[in-house]
N, C-alpha and C. Protein backbone atom coordinates (compact mmCIF):
# COMPACT_ATOMS: atom_id res chain seq x y z
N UNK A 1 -18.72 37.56 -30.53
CA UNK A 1 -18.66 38.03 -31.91
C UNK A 1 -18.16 39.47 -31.91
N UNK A 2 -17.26 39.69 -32.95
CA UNK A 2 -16.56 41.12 -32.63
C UNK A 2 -17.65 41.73 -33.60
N UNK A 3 -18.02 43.12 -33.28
CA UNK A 3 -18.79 44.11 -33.75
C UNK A 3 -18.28 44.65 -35.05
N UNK A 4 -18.96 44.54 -35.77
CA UNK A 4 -18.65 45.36 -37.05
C UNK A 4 -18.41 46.56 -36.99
N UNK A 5 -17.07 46.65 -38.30
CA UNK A 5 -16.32 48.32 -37.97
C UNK A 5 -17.65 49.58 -38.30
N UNK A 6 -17.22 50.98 -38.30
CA UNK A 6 -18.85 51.30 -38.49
C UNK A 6 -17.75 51.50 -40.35
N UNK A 7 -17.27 51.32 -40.65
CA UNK A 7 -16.46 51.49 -42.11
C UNK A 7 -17.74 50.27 -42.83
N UNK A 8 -17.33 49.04 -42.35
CA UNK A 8 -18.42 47.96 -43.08
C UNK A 8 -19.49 48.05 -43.10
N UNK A 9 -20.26 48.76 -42.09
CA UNK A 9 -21.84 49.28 -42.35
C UNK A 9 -21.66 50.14 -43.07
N UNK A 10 -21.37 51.30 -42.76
CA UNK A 10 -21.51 52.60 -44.38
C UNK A 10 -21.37 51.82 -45.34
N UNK A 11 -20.41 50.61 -46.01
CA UNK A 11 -20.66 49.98 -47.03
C UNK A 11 -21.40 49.35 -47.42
N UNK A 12 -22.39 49.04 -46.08
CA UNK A 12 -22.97 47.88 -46.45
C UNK A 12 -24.34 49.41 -47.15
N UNK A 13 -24.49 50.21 -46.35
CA UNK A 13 -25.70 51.75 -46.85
C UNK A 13 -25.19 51.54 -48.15
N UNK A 14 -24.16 52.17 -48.26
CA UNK A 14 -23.88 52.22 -49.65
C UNK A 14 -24.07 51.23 -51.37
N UNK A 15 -23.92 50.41 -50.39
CA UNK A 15 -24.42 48.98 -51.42
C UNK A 15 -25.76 49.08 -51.65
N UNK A 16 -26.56 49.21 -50.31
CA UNK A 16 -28.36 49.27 -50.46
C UNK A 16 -28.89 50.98 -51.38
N UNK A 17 -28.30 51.76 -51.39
CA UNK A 17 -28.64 52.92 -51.97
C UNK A 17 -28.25 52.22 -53.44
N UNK A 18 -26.99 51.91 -53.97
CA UNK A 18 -26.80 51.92 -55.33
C UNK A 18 -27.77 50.67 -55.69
N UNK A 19 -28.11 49.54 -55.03
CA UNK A 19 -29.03 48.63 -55.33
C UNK A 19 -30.34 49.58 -55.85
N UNK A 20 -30.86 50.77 -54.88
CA UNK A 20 -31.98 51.16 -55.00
C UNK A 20 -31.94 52.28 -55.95
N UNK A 21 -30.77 52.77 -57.06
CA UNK A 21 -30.58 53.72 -57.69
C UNK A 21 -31.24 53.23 -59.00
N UNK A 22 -31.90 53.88 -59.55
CA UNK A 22 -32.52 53.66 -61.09
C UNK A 22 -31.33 53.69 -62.22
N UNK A 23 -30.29 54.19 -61.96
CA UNK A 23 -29.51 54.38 -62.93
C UNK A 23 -29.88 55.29 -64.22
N UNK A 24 -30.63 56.34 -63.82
CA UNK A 24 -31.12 57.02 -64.84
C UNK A 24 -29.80 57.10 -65.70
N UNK A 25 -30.81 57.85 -67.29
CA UNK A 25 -29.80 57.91 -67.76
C UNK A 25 -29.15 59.82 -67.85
N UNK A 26 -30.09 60.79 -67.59
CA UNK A 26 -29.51 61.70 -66.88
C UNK A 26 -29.67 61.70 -65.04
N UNK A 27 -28.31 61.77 -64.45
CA UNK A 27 -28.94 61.80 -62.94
C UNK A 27 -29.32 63.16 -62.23
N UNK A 28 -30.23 63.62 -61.70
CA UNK A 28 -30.14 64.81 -60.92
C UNK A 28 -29.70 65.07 -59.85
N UNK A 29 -29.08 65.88 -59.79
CA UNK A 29 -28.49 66.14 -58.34
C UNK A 29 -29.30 66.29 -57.13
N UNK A 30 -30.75 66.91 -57.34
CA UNK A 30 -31.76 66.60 -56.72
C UNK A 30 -32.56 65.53 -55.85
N UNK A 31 -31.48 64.42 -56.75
CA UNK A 31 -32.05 63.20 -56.63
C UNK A 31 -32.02 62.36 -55.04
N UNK A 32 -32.54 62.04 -54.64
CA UNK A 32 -32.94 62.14 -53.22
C UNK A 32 -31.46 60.63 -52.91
N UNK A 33 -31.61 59.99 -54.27
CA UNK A 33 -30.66 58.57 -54.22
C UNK A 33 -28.89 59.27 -54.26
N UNK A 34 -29.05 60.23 -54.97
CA UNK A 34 -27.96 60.62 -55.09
C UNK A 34 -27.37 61.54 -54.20
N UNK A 35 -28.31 62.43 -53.61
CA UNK A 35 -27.72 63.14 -52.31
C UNK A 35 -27.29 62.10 -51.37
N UNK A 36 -28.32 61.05 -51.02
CA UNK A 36 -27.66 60.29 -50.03
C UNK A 36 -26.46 59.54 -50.65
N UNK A 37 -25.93 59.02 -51.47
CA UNK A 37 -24.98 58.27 -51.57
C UNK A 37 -23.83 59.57 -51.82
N UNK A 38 -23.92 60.62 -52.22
CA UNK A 38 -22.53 61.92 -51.69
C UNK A 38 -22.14 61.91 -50.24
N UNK A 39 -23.79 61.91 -49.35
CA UNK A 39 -23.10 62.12 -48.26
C UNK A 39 -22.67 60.85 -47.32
N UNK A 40 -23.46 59.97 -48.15
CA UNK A 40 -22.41 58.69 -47.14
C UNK A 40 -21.11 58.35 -47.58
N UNK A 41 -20.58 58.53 -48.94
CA UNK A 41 -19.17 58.42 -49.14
C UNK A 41 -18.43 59.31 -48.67
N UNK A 42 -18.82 60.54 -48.51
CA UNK A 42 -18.05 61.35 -47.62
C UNK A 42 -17.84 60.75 -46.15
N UNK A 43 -18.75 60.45 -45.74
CA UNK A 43 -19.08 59.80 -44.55
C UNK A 43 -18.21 59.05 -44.10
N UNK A 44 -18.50 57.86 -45.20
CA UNK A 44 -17.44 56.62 -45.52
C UNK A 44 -16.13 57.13 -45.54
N UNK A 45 -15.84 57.93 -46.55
CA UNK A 45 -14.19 58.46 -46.63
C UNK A 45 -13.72 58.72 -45.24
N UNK A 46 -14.35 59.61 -44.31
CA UNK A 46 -13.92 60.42 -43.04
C UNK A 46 -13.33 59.17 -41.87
N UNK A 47 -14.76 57.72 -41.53
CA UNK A 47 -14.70 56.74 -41.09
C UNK A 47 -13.71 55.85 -40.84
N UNK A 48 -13.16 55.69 -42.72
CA UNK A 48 -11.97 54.89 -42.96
C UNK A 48 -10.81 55.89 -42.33
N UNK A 49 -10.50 56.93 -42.83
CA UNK A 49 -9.33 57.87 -42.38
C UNK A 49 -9.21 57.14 -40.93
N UNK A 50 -10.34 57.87 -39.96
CA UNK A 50 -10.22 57.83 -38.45
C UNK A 50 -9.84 56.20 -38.14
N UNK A 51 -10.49 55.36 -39.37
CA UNK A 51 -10.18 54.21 -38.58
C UNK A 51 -8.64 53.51 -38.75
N UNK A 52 -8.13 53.91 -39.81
CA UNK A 52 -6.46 53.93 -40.34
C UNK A 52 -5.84 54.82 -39.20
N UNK A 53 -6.05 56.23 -39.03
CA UNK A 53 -5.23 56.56 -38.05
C UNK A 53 -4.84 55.96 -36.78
N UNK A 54 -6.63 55.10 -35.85
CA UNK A 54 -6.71 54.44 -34.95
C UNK A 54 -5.42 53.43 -34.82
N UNK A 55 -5.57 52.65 -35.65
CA UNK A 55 -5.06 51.81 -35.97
C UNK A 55 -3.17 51.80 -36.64
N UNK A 56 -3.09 52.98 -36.61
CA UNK A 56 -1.42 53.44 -36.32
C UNK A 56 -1.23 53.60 -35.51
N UNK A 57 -2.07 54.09 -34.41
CA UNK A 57 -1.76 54.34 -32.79
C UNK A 57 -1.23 53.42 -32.41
């Protein structure tokens, strides 16, 4: 079985954080749901790059 890219796990975090987001209707930046899902899309963003470049090699 080939190993999942780590691109499809951050998505898969990302899916489980917005599952677990209240959707307030103001959000705080404070918000413990929302810090983590900034820094895993950043995360995510950086992942995909490296893994597109890989993959021009």
């Amino acid at each position: 079985m080939i190993e999942m890219m780590q691109s499809e796990k951050l998505k898969k975090a990302l899916d489980a954080i917005e599952d677990a987001c209240g959707h307030c209707e103001i959000c705080s930046p404070d918000c413990p749901i929302s810090v983590a899902r900034r820094a895993l899309n950043g995360l995510y963003y950086d992942v995909k790059q490296m893994e597109e470049a890989e993959g021009q090699s």
